[in-house]
C-alpha atoms as a PDB file:
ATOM      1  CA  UNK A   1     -22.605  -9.130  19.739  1.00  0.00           C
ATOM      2  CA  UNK A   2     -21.105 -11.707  17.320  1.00  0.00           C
ATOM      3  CA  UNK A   3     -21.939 -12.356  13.694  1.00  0.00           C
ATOM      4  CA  UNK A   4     -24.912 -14.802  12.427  1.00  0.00           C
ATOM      5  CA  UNK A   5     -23.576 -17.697  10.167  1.00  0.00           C
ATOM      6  CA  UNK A   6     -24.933 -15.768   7.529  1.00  0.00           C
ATOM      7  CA  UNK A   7     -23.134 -12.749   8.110  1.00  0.00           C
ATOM      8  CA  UNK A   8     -20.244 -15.043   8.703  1.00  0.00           C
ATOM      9  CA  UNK A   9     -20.800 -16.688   5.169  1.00  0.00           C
ATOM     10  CA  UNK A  10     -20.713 -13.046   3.479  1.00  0.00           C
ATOM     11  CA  UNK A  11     -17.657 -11.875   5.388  1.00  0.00           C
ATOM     12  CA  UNK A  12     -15.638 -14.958   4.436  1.00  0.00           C
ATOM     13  CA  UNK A  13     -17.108 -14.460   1.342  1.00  0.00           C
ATOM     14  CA  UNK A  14     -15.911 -11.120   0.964  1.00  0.00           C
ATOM     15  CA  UNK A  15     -12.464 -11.899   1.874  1.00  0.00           C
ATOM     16  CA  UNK A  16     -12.087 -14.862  -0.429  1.00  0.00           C
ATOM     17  CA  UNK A  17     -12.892 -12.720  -2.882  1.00  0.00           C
ATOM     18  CA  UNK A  18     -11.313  -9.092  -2.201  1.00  0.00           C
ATOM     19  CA  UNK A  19      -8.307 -10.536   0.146  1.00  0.00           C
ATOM     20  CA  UNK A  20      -5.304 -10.601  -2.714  1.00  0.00           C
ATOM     21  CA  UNK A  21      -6.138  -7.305  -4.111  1.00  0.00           C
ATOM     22  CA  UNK A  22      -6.564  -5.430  -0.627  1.00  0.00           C
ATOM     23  CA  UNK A  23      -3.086  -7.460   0.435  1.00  0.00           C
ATOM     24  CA  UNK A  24      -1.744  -5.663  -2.590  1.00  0.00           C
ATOM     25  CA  UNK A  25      -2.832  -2.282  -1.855  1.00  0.00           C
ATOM     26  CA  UNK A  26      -1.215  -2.716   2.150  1.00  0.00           C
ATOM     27  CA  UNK A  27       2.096  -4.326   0.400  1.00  0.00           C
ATOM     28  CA  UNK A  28       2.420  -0.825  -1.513  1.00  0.00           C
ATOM     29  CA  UNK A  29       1.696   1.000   1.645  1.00  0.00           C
ATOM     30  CA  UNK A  30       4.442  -1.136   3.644  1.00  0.00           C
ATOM     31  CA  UNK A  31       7.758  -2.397   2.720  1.00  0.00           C
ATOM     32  CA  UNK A  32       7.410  -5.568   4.190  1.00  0.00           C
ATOM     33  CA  UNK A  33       4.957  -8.208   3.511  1.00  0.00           C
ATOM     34  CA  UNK A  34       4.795  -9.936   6.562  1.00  0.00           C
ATOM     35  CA  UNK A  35       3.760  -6.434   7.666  1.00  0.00           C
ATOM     36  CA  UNK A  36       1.348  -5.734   5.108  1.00  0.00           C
ATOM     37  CA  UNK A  37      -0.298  -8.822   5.818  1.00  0.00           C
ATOM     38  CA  UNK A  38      -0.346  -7.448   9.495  1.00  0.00           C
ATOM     39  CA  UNK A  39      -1.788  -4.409   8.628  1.00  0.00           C
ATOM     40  CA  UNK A  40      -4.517  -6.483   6.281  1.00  0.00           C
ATOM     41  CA  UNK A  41      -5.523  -8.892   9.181  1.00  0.00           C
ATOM     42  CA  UNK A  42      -5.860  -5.889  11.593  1.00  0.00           C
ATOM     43  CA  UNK A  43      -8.366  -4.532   9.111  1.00  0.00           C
ATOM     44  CA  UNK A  44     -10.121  -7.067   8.272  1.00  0.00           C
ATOM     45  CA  UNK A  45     -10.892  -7.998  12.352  1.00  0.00           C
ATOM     46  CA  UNK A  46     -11.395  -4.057  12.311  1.00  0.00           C
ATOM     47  CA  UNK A  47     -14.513  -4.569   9.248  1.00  0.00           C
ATOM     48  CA  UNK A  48     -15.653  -8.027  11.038  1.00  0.00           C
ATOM     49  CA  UNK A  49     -16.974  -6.066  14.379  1.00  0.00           C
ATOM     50  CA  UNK A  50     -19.309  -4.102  12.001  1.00  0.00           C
ATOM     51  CA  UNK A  51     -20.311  -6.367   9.513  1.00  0.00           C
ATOM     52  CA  UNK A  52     -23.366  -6.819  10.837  1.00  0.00           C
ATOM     53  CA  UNK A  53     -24.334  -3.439  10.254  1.00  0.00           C
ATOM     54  CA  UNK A  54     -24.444  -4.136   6.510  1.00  0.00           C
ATOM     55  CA  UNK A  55     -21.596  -1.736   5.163  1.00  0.00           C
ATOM     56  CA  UNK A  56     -22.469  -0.146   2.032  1.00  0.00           C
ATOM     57  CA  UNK A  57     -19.075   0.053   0.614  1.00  0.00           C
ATOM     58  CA  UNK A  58     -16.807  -2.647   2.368  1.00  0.00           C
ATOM     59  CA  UNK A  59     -13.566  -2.519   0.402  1.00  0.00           C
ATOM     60  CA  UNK A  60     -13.761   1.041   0.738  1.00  0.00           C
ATOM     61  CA  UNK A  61     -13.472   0.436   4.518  1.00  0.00           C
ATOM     62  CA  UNK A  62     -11.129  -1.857   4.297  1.00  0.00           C
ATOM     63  CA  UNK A  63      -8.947   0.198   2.363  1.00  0.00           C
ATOM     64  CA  UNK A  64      -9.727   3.307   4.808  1.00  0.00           C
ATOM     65  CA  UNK A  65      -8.313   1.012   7.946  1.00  0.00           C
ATOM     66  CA  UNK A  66      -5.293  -0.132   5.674  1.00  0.00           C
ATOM     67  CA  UNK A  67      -4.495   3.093   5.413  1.00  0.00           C
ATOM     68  CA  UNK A  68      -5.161   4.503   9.286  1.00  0.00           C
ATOM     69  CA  UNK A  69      -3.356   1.126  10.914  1.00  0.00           C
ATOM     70  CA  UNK A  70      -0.483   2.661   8.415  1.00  0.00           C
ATOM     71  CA  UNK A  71      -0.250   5.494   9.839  1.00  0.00           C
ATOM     72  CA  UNK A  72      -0.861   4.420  13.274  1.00  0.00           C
ATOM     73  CA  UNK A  73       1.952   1.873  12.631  1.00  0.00           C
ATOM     74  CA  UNK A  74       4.221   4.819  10.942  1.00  0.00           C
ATOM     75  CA  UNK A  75       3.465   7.192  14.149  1.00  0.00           C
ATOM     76  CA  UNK A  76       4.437   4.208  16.502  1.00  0.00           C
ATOM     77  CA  UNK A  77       8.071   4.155  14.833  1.00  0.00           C
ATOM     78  CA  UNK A  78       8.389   8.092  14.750  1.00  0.00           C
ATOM     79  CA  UNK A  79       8.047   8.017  10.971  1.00  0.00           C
ATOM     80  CA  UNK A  80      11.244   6.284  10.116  1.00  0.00           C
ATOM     81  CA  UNK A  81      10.978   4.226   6.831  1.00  0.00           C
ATOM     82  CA  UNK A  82      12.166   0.458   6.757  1.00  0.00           C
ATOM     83  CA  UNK A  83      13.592   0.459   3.119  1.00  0.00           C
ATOM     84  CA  UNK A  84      12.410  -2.413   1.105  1.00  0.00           C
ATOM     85  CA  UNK A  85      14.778  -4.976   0.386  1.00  0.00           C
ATOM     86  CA  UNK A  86      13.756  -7.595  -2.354  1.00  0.00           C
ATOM     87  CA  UNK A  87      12.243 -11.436  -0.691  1.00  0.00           C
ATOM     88  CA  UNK A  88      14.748 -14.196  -0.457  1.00  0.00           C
ATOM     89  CA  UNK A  89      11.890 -16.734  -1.229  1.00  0.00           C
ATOM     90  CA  UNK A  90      10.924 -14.289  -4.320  1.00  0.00           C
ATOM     91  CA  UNK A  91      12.667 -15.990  -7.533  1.00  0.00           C
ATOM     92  CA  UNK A  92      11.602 -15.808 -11.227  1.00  0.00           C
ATOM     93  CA  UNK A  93      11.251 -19.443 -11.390  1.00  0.00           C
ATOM     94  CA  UNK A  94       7.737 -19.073 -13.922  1.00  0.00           C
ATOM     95  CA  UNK A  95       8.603 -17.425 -16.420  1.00  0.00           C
ATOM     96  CA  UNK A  96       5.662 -15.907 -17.649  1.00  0.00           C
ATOM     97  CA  UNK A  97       4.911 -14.038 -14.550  1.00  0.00           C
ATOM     98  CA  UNK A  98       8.823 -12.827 -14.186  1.00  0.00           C
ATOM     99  CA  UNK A  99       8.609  -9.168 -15.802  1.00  0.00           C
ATOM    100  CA  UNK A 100       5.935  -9.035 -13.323  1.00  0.00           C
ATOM    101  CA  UNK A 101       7.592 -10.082 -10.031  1.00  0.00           C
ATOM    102  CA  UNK A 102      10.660  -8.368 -10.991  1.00  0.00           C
ATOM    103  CA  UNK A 103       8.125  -4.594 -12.145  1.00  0.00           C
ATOM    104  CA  UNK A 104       6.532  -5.336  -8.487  1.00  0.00           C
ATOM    105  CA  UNK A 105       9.694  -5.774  -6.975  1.00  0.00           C
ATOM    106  CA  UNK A 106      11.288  -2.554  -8.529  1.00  0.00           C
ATOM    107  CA  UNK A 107       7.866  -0.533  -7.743  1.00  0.00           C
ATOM    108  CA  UNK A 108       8.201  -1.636  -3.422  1.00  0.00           C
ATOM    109  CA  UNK A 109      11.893  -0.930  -3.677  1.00  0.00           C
ATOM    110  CA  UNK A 110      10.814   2.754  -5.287  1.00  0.00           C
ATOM    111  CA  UNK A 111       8.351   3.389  -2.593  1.00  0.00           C
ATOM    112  CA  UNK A 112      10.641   1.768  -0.051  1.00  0.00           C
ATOM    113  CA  UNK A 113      12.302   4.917  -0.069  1.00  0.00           C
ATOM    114  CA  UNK A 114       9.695   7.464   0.398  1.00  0.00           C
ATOM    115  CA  UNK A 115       8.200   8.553   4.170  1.00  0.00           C
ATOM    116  CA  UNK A 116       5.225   6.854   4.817  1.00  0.00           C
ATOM    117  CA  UNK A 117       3.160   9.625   4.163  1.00  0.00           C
ATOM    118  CA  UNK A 118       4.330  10.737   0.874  1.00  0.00           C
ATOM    119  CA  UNK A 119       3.867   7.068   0.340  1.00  0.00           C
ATOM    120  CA  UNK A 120       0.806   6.985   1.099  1.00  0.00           C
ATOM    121  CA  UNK A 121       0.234   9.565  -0.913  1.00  0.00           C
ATOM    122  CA  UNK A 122       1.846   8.216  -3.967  1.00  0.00           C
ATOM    123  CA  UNK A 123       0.134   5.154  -3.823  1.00  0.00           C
ATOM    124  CA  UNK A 124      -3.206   6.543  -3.446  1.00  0.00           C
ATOM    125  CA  UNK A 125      -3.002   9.246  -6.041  1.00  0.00           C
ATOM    126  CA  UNK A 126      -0.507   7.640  -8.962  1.00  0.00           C
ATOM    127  CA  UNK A 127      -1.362   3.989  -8.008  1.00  0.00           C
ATOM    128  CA  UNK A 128      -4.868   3.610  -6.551  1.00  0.00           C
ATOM    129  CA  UNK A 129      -5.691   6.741  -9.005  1.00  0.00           C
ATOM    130  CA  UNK A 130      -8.080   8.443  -6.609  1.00  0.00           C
ATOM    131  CA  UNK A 131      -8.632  12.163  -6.828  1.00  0.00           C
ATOM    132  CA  UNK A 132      -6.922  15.271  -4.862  1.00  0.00           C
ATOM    133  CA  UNK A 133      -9.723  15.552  -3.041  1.00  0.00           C
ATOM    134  CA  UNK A 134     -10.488  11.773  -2.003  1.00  0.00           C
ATOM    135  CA  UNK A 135      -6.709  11.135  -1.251  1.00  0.00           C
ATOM    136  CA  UNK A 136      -6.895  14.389   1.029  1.00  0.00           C
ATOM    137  CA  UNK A 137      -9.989  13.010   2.460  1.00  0.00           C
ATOM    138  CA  UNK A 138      -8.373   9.211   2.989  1.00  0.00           C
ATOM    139  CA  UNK A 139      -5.279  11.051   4.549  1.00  0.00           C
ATOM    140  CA  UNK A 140      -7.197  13.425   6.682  1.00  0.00           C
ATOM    141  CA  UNK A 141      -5.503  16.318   5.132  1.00  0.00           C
ATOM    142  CA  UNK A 142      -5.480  19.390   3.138  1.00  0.00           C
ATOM    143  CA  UNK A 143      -5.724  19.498  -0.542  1.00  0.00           C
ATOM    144  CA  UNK A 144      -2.210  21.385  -0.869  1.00  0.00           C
ATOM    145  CA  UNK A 145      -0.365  19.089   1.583  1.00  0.00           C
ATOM    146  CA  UNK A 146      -1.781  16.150  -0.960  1.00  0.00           C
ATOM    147  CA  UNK A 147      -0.149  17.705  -3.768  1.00  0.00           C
ATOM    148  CA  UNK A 148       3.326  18.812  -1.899  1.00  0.00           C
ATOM    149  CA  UNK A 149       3.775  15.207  -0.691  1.00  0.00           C
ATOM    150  CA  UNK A 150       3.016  14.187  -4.461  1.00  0.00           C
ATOM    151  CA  UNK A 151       5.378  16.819  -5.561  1.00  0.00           C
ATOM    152  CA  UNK A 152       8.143  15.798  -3.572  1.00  0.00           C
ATOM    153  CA  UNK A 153       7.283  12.095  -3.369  1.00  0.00           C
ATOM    154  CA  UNK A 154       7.260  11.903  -6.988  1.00  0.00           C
ATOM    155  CA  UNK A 155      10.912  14.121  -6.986  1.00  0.00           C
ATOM    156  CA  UNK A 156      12.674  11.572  -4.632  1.00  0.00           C
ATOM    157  CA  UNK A 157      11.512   8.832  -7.185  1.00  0.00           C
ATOM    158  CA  UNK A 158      13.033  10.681  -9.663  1.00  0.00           C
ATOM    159  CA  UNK A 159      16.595  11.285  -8.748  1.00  0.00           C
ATOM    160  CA  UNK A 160      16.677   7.597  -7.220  1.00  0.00           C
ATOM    161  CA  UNK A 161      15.698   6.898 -10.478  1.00  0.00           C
ATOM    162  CA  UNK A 162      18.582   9.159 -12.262  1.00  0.00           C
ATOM    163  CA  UNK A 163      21.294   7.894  -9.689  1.00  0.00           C
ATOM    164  CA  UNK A 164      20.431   4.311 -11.028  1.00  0.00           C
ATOM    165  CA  UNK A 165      20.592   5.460 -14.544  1.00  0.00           C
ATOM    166  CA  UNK A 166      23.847   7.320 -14.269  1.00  0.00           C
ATOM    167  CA  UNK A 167      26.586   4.734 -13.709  1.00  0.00           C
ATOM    168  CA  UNK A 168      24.971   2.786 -16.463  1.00  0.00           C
ATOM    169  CA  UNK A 169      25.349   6.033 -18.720  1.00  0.00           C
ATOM    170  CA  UNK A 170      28.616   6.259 -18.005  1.00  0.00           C
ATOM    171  CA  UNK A 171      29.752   2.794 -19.016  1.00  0.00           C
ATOM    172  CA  UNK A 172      27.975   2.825 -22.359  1.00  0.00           C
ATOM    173  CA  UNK A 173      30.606   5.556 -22.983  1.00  0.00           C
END
């Protein structure tokens, strides 16, 4: 059972007008964006076979099968990370949108370096700003493993963060 032109229209719609910001939200979820544009398209054909249904809330599940072909995809490679390595094809050459680029750039290579699911987990609580609760609920977990993967998510930022910092310390010496 396909979709009417009409339902077509409002889908099409819908990703015209949602698409960057939910390719966003998979790019922080995956290192790579070919792959988070993967992840996006297998979402989005996962939302089209129940359009028709009229979804109440459609980025929400969207953003619900971002996050489950994630962790399908993460399960699939036995939970090793790929780290995130900066695009070739990714230069400052506008100026006004280079702090930008180069804060998005440095965020991915921060949670480039985090398991998938404390990245998950990082994005949805710190990023995505969603509650204990709802990111236990999105993750299909318990409250307390939500805020241990936080906990040591956020801790793994942090002394990446202070091994950057400390040659530069020790040259303003």
């Amino acid at each position: 059972m396909g979709m009417t032109p009409s339902e077509e229209q409002g889908f099409a719609a819908f990703v015209r007008e949602r698409g960057d910001r939910l390719l966003r939200y998979a790019h922080l979820l995956v290192a790579d964006r070919a792959e988070a544009e993967d992840v996006l398209q297998v979402a989005l054909m996962r939302v089209a076979r129940h359009w028709s249904k009229g979804l109440d809330a459609p980025e929400a599940y969207v953003r619900t099968a971002i996050l489950n072909t994630v962790r399908d995809g993460a399960r699939r490679r036995h939970l090793v990370p790929i780290p995130a390595e900066p695009a070739g094809d990714q230069r400052h050459s506008d100026g006004d949108h280079s702090d930008a680029l180069a804060a998005r750039s440095r965020l991915e290579g921060l949670l480039g370096v985090l398991p998938p699911r404390q990245r998950a987990t990082v994005v949805l609580r710190v990023i995505e700003g969603l509650s204990e609760a709802e990111t236990a609920t999105a993750l299909d977990c318990s409250v307390g493993t939500v805020k241990s993967n936080l906990a040591r998510g956020l801790d793994k930022v942090r002394t990446v963060l202070a091994a950057e910092a400390g040659p530069k310390e020790r040259t303003r010496r």
